[in-house]
N, C-alpha and C. Protein backbone atom coordinates (compact mmCIF):
# COMPACT_ATOMS: atom_id res chain seq x y z
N UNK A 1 0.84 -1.18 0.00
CA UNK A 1 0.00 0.00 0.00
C UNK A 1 0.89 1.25 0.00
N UNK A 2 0.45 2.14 -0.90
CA UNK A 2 0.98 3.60 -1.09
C UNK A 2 0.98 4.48 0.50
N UNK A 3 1.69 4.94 1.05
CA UNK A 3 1.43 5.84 1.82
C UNK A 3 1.06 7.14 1.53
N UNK A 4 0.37 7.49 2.64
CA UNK A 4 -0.92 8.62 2.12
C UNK A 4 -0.36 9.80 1.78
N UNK A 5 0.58 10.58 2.42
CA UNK A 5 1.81 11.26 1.96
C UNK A 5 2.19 11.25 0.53
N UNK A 6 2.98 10.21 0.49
CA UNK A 6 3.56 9.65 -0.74
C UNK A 6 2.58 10.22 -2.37
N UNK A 7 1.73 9.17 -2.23
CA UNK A 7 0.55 9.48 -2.86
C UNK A 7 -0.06 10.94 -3.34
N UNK A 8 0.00 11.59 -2.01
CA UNK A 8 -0.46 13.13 -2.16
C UNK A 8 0.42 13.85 -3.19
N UNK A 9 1.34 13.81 -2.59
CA UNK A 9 2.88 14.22 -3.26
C UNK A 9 2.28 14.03 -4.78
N UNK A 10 2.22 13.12 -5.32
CA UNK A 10 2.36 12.70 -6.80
C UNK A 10 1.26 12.93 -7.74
N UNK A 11 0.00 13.04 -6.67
CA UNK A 11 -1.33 13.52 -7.20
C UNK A 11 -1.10 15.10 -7.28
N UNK A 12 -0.92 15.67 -6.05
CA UNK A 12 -0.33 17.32 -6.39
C UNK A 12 0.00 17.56 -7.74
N UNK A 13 1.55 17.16 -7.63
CA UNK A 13 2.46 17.60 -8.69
C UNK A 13 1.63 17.19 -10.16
N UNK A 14 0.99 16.30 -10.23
CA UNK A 14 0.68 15.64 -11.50
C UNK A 14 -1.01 17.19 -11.69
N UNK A 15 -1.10 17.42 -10.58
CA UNK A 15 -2.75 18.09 -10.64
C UNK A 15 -2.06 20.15 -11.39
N UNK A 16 -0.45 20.17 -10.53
CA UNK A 16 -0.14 21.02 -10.83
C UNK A 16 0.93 21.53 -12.51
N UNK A 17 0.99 20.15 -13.05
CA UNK A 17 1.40 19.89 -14.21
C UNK A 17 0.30 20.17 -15.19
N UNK A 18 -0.92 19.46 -14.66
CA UNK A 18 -2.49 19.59 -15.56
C UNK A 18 -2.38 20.41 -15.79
N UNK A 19 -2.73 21.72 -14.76
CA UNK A 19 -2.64 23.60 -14.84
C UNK A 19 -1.99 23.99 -15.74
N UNK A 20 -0.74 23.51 -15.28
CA UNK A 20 0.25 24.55 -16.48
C UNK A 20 -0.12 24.03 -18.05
N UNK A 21 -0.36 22.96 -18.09
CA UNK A 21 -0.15 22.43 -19.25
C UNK A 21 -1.84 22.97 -19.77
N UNK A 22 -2.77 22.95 -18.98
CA UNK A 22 -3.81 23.72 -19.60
C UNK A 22 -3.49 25.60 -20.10
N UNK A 23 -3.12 25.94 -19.32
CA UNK A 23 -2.72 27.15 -19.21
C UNK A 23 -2.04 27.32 -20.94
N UNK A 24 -0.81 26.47 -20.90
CA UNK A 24 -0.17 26.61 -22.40
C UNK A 24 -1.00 26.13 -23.31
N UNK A 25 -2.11 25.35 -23.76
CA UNK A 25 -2.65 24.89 -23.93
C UNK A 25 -3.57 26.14 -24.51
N UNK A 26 -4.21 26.69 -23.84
CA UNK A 26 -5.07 27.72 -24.26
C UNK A 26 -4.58 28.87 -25.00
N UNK A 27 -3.20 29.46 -24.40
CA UNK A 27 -2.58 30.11 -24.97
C UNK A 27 -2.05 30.02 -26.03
N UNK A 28 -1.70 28.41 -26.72
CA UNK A 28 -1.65 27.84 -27.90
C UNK A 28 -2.83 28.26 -28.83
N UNK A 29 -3.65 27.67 -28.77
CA UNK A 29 -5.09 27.88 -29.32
C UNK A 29 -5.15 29.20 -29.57
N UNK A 30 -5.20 30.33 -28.57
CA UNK A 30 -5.54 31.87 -28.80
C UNK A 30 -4.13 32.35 -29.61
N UNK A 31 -3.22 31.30 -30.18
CA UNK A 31 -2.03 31.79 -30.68
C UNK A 31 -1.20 33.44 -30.27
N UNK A 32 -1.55 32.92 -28.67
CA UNK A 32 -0.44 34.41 -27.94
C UNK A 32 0.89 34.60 -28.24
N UNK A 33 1.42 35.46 -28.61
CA UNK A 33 2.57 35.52 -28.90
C UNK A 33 3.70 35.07 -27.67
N UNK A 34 3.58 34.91 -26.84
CA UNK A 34 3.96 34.35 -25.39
C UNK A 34 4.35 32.86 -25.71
N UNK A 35 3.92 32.38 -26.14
CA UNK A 35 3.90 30.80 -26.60
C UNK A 35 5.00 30.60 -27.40
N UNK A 36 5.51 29.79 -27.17
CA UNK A 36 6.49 28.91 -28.57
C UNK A 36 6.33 27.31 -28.17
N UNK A 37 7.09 26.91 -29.11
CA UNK A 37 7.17 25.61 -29.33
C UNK A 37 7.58 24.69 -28.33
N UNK A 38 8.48 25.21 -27.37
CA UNK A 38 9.65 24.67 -26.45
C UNK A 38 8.42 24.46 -25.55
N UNK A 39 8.06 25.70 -25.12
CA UNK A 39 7.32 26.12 -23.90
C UNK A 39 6.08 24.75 -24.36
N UNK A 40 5.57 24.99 -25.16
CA UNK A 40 4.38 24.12 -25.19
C UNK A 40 4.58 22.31 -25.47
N UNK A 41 5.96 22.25 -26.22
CA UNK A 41 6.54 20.73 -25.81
C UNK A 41 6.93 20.48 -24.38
N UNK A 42 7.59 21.00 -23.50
CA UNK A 42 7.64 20.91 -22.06
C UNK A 42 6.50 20.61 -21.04
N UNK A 43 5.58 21.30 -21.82
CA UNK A 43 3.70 20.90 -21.17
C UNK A 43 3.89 19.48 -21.08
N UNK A 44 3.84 19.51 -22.69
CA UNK A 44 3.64 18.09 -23.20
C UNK A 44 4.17 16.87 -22.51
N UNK A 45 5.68 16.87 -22.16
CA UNK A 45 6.63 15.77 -21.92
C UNK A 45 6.29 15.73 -20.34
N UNK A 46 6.09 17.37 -19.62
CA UNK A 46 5.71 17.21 -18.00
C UNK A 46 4.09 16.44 -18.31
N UNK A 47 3.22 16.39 -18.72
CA UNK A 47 2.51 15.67 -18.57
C UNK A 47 2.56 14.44 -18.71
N UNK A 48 3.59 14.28 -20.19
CA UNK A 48 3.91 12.51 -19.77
C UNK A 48 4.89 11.69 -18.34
N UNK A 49 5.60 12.64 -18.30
CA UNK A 49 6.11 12.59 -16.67
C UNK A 49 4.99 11.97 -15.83
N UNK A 50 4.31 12.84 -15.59
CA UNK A 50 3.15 12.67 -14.77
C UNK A 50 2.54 11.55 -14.78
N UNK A 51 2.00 11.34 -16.04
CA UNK A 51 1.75 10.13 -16.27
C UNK A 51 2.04 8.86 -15.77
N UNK A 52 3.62 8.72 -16.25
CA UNK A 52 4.34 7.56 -15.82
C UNK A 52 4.78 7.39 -14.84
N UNK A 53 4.89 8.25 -13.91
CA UNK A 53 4.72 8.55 -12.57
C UNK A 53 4.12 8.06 -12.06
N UNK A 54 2.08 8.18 -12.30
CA UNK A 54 1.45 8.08 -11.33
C UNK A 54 0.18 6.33 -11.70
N UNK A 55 1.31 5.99 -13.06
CA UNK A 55 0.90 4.86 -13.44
C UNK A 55 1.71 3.50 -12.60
N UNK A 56 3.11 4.07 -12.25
CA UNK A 56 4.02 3.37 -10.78
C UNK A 56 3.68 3.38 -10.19
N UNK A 57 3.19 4.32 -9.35
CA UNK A 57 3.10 4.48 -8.15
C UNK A 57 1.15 3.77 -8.01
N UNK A 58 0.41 3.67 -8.71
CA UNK A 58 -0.59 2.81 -9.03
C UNK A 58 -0.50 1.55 -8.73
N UNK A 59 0.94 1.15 -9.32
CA UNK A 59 1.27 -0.57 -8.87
C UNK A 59 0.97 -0.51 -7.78
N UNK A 60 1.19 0.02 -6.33
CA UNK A 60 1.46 -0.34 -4.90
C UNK A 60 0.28 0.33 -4.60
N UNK A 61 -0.98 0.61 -4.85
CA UNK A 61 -1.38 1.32 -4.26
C UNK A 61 -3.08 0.42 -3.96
N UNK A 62 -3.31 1.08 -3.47
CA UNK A 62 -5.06 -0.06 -2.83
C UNK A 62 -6.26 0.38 -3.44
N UNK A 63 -7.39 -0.21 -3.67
CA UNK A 63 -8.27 0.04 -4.50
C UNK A 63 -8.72 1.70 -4.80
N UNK A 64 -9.06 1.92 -3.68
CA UNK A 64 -9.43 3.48 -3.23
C UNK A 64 -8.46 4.19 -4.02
N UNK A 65 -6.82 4.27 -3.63
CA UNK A 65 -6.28 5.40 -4.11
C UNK A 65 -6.07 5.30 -5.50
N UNK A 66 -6.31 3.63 -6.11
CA UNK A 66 -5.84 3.36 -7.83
C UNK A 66 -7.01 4.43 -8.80
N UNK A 67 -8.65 4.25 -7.95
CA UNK A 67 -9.83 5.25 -8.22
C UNK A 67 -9.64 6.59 -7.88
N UNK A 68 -8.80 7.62 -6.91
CA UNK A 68 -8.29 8.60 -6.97
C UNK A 68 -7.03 9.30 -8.42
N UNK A 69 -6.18 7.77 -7.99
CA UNK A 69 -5.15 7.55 -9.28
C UNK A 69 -5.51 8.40 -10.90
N UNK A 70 -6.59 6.86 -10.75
CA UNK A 70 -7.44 6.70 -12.20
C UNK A 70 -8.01 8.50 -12.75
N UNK A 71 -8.60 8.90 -11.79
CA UNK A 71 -9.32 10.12 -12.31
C UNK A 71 -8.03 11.65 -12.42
N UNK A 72 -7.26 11.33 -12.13
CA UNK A 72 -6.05 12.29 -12.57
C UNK A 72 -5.64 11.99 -13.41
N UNK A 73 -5.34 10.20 -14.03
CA UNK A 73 -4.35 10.16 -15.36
C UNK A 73 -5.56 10.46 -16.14
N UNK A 74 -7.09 10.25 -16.12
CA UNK A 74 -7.89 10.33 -16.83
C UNK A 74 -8.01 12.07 -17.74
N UNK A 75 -7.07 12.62 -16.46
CA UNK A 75 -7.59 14.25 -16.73
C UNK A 75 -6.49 14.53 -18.01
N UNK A 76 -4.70 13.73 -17.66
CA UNK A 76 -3.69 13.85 -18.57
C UNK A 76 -4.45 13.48 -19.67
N UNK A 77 -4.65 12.75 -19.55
CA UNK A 77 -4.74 11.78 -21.00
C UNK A 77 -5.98 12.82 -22.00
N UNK A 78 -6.45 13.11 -21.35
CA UNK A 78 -7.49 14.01 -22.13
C UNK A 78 -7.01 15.32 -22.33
N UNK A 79 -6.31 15.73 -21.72
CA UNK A 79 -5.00 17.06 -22.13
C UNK A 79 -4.40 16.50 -23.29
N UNK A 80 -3.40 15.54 -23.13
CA UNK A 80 -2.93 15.53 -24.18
C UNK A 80 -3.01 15.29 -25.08
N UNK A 81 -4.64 14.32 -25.59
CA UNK A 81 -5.02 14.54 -26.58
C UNK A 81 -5.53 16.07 -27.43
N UNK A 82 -6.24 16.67 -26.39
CA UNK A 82 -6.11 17.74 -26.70
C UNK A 82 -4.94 18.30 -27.48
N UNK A 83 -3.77 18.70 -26.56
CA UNK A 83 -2.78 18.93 -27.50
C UNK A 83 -2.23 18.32 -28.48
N UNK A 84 -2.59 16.90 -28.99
CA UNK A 84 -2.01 16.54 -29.87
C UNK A 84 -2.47 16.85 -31.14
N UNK A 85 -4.27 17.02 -31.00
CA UNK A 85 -4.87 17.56 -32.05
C UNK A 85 -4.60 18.96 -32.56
N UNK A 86 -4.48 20.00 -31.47
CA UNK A 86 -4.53 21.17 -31.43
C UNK A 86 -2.64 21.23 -32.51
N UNK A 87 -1.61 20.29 -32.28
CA UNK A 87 -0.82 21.37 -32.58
C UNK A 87 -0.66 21.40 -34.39
């Protein structure tokens, strides 16, 4: 079993990766001049981070937190399709 700590930790970071990566994300779309390529591949790769992150840390973890888990990679995964269409 994941410790509850542990866990938090990785759901955070992965919840605070979502943000940014929405954030560039939109700013992509409204084609802000603020945006480049780098900036908005870095979204990209921190979200796959995240991902693979919180698809490990899933192995050890108990029903409850894999259903906490589940609904964060659910949120990546739908970001980055997003961006994959969008670029």
């Amino acid at each position: 079993m994941t410790e509850h700590q542990s866990l938090r930790t990785f759901l955070d970071r992965a919840e605070q990766v979502i943000a940014y990566a929405k954030e560039q994300n939109d700013l992509y779309n409204r084609q802000e001049p603020q945006i480049d390529d780098v900036t908005y591949s870095t979204a990209q790769q921190q979200l796959e981070e995240a991902y693979i992150d919180l698809q490990k840390v899933s192995q050890s973890s108990n029903a409850q937190q894999r259903e906490e888990i589940q609904r964060v990679v659910s949120q990546i995964l739908d970001l980055q399709n997003d961006m994959i269409i969008d670029e």
